[in-house]
Protein backbone atom coordinates (compact mmCIF):
# COMPACT_ATOMS: atom_id res chain seq x y z
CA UNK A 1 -17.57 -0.15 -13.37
CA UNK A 2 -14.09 -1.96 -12.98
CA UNK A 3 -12.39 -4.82 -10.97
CA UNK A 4 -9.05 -4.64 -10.18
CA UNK A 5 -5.43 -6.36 -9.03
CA UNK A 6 -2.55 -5.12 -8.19
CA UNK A 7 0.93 -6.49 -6.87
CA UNK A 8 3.50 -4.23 -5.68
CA UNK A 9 6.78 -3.38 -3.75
CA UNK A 10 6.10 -2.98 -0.21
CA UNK A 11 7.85 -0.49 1.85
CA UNK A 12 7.70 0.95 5.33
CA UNK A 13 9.68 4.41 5.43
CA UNK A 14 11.46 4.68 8.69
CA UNK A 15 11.26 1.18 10.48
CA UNK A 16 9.80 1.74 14.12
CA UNK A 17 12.38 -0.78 16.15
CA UNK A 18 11.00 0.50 19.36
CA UNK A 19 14.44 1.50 20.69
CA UNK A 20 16.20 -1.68 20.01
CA UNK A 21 18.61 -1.85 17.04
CA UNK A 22 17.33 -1.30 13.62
CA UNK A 23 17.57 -4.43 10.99
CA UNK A 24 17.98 -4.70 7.45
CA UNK A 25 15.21 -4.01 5.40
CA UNK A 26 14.80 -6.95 2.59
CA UNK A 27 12.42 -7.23 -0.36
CA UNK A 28 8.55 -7.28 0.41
CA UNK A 29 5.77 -7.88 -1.89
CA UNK A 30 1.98 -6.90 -1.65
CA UNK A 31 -0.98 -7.33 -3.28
CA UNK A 32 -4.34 -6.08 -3.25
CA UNK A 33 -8.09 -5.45 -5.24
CA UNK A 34 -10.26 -2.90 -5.69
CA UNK A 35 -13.91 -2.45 -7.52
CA UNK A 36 -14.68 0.88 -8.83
CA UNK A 37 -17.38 2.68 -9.93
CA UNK A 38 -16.89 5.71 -11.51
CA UNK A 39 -18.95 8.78 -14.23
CA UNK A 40 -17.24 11.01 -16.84
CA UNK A 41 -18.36 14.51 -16.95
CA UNK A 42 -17.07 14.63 -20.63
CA UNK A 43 -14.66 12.52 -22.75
CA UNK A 44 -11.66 13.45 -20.79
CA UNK A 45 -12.87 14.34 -17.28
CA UNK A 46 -14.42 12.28 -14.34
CA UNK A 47 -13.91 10.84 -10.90
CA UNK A 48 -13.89 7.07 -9.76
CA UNK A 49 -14.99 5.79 -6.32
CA UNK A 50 -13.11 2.68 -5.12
CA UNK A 51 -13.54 0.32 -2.24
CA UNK A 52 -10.80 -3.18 -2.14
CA UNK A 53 -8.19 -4.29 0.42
CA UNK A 54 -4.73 -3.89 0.42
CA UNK A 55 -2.22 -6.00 2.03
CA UNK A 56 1.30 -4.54 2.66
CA UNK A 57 3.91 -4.72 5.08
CA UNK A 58 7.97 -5.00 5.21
CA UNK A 59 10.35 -7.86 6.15
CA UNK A 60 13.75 -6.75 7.79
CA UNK A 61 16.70 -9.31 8.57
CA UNK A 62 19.91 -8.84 10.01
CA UNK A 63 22.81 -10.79 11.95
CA UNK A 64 23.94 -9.07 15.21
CA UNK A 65 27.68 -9.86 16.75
CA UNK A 66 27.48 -11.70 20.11
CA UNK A 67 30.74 -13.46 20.67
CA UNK A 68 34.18 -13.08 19.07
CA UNK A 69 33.10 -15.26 15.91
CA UNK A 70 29.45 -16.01 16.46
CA UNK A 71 26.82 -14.18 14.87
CA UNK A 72 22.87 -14.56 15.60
CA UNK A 73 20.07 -14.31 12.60
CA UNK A 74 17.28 -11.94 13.84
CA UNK A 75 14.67 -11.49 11.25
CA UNK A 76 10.75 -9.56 11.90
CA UNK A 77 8.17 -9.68 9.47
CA UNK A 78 5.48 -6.64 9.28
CA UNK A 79 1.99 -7.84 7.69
CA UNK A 80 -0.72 -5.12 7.48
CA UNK A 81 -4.14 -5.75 5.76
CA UNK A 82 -6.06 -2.44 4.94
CA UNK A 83 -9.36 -2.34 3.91
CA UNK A 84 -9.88 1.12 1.53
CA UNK A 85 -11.95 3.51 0.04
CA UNK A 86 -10.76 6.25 -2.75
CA UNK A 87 -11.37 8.91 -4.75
CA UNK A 88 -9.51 9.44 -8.00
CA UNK A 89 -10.02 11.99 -10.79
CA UNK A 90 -9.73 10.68 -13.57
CA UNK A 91 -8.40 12.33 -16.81
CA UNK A 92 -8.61 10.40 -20.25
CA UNK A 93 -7.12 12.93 -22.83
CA UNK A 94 -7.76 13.28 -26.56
CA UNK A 95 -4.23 12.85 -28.17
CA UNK A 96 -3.98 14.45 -31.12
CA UNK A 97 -3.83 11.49 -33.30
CA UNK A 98 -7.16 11.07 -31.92
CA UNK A 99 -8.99 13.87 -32.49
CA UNK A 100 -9.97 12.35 -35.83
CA UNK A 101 -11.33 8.92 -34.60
CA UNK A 102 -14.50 8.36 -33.55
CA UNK A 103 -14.14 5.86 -31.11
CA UNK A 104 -10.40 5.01 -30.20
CA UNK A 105 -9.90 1.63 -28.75
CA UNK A 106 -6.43 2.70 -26.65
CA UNK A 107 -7.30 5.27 -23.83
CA UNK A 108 -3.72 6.90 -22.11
CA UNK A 109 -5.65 6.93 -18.34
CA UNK A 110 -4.29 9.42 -15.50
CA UNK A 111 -5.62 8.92 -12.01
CA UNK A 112 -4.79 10.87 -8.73
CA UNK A 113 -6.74 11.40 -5.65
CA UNK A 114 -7.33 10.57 -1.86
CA UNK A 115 -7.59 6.97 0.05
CA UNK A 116 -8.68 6.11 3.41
CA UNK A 117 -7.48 2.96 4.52
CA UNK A 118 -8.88 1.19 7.83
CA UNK A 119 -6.48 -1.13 9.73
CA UNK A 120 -8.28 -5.12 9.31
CA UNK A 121 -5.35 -6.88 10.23
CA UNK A 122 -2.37 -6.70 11.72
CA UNK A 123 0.94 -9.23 12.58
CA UNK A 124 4.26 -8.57 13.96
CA UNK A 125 6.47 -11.59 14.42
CA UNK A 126 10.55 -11.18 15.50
CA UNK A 127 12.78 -14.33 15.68
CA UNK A 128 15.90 -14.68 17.01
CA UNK A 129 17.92 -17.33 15.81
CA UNK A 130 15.45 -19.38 14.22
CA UNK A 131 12.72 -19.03 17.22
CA UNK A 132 9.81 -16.61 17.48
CA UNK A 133 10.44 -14.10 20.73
CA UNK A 134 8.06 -11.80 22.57
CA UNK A 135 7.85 -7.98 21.13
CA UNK A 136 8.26 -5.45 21.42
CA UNK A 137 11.01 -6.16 23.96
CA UNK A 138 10.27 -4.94 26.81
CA UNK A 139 11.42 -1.23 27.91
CA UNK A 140 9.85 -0.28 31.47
CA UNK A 141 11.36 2.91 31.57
CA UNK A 142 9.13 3.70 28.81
CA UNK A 143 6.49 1.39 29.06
CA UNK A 144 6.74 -0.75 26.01
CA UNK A 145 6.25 -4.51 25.91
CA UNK A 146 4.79 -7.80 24.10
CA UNK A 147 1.39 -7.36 22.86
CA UNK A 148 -0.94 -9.96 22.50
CA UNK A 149 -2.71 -8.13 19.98
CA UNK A 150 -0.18 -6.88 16.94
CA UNK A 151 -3.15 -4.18 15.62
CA UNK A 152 -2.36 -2.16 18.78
CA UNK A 153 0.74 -1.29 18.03
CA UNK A 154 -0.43 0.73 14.91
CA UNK A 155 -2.89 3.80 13.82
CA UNK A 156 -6.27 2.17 12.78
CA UNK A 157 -6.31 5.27 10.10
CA UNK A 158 -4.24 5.67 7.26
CA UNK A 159 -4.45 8.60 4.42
CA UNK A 160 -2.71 8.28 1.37
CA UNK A 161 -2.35 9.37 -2.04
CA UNK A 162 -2.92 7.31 -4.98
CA UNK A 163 -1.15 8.04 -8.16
CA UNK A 164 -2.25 5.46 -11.45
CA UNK A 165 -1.20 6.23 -15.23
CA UNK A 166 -1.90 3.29 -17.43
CA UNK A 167 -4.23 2.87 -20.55
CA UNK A 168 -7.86 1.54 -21.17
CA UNK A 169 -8.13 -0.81 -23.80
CA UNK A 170 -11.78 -1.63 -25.93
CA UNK A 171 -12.66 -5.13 -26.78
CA UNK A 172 -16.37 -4.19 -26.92
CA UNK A 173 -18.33 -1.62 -27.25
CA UNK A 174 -18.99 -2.28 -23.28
CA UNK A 175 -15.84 -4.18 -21.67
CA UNK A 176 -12.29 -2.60 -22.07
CA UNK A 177 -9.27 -3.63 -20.59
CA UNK A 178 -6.72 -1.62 -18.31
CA UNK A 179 -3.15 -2.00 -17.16
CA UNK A 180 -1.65 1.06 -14.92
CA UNK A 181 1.36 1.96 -13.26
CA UNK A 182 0.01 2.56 -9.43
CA UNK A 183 2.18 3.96 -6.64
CA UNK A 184 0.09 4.51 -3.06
CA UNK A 185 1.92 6.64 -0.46
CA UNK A 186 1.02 7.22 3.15
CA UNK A 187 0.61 10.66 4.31
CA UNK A 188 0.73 9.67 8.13
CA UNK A 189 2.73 8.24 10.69
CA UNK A 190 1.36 4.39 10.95
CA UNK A 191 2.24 3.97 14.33
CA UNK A 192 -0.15 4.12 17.65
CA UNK A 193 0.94 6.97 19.60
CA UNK A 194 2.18 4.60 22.52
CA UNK A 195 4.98 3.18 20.29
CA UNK A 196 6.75 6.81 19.79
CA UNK A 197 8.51 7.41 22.93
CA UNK A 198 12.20 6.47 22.32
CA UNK A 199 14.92 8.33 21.24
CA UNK A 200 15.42 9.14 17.89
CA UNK A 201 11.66 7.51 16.52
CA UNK A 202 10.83 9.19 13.20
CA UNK A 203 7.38 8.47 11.72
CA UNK A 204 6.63 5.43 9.60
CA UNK A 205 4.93 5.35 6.60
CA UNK A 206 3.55 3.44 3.24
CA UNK A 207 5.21 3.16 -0.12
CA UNK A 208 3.84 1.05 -2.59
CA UNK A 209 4.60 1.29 -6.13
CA UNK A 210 3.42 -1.45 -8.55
CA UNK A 211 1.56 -2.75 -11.20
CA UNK A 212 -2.51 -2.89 -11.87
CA UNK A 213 -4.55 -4.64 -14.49
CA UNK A 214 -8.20 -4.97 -14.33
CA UNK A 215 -12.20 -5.47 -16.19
CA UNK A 216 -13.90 -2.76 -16.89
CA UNK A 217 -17.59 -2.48 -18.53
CA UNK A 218 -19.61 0.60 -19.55
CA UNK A 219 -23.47 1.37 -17.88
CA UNK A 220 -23.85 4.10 -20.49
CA UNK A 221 -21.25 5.77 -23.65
CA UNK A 222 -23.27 8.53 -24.70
């Protein structure tokens, strides 16, 4: 069993602007936790079921032209909280420096499999020079509006892929430690299927790489 954190960069491939300009995409952080449970099949091979939360997102910013020297700040900040559930294989190999050592305390760790991730929370909140407006703004033509109710605007279903190499450390014969590179991508469009009529939408979708460190402790070794 293991407990996990992670922080990463948080980005959303393909902003959905709803057929109003695009803004600038700026640096976005997330964060998240997971607990896993996992059983080896031999010394190298298993799998590991997790279930944590995940909050991501993406901040954009940009300064639009209206008047010969006047500029106004628009800025909208995307905050999604998924709650998720994966299944990794896991692959621990034997490097050959190892081969001779009964019980090495430094694992390398690969991990890639599946994640479904369930929509919790969602907020969407656009200001335009300095004060917090109504959106999406509202397109009649093809039916698009402010929502009272930011999760609607987005899938509550998201598959990705998770992708972790890092290494287990051993401070006991029971607990180790493990830090891991982790990158989670999204494999579909984010976006509810009412948000997709303008021209030129392309799908949105998840990219987090970042780092993970957690606990781990061992049921059984043998």
């Amino acid at each position: 069993m293991v407990a996990n954190g992670q922080a990463n960069a948080s980005y959303i491939m393909n902003q959905n602007s709803y057929g109003s300009p695009e803004l600038n995409y700026k640096t976005t952080i997330g964060y998240g936790g997971n607990i896993g449970a996992g059983v080896n099949f031999n010394n190298e091979i298993g799998l590991q079921l997790n279930a944590g939360i995940t909050k991501t997102g993406q901040k954009y910013a940009d300064d639009f032209k209206i008047g010969p020297q006047k500029f106004e700040k628009n800025t909208k900040d995307v905050d999604l909280t998924y709650m998720t559930v994966g299944l990794l294989f896991r692959y621990a190999p034997i490097l050959s420096k190892q081969e001779y050592v009964d019980d090495p305390k430094i694992k390398l760790v690969i991990m890639v499999g599946p994640q479904l991730n369930w929509l919790a929370k969602a907020n969407v909140s656009y200001e335009r020079a300095g004060a917090e407006v109504g959106y999406p703004f509202a397109k009649p033509e093809l039916d698009y509006k402010p929502v009272g109710y930011d999760r609607d605007l987005f899938q509550k279903i998201m598959v990705s892929g998770v992708v972790s190499v890092g290494i287990d450390y051993l401070i006991t014969p029971k607990f180790f430690l493990n830090a891991a590179i982790r990158t989670e991508v999204g494999f579909n469009d984010i976006n509810s299927k009412a948000y997709r009529k303008h021209e030129g939408y392309g799908s949105s979708r998840i990219l987090n790489p970042g780092l993970q460190f957690g606990l781990g402790f061992f049921f059984s070794r043998d």
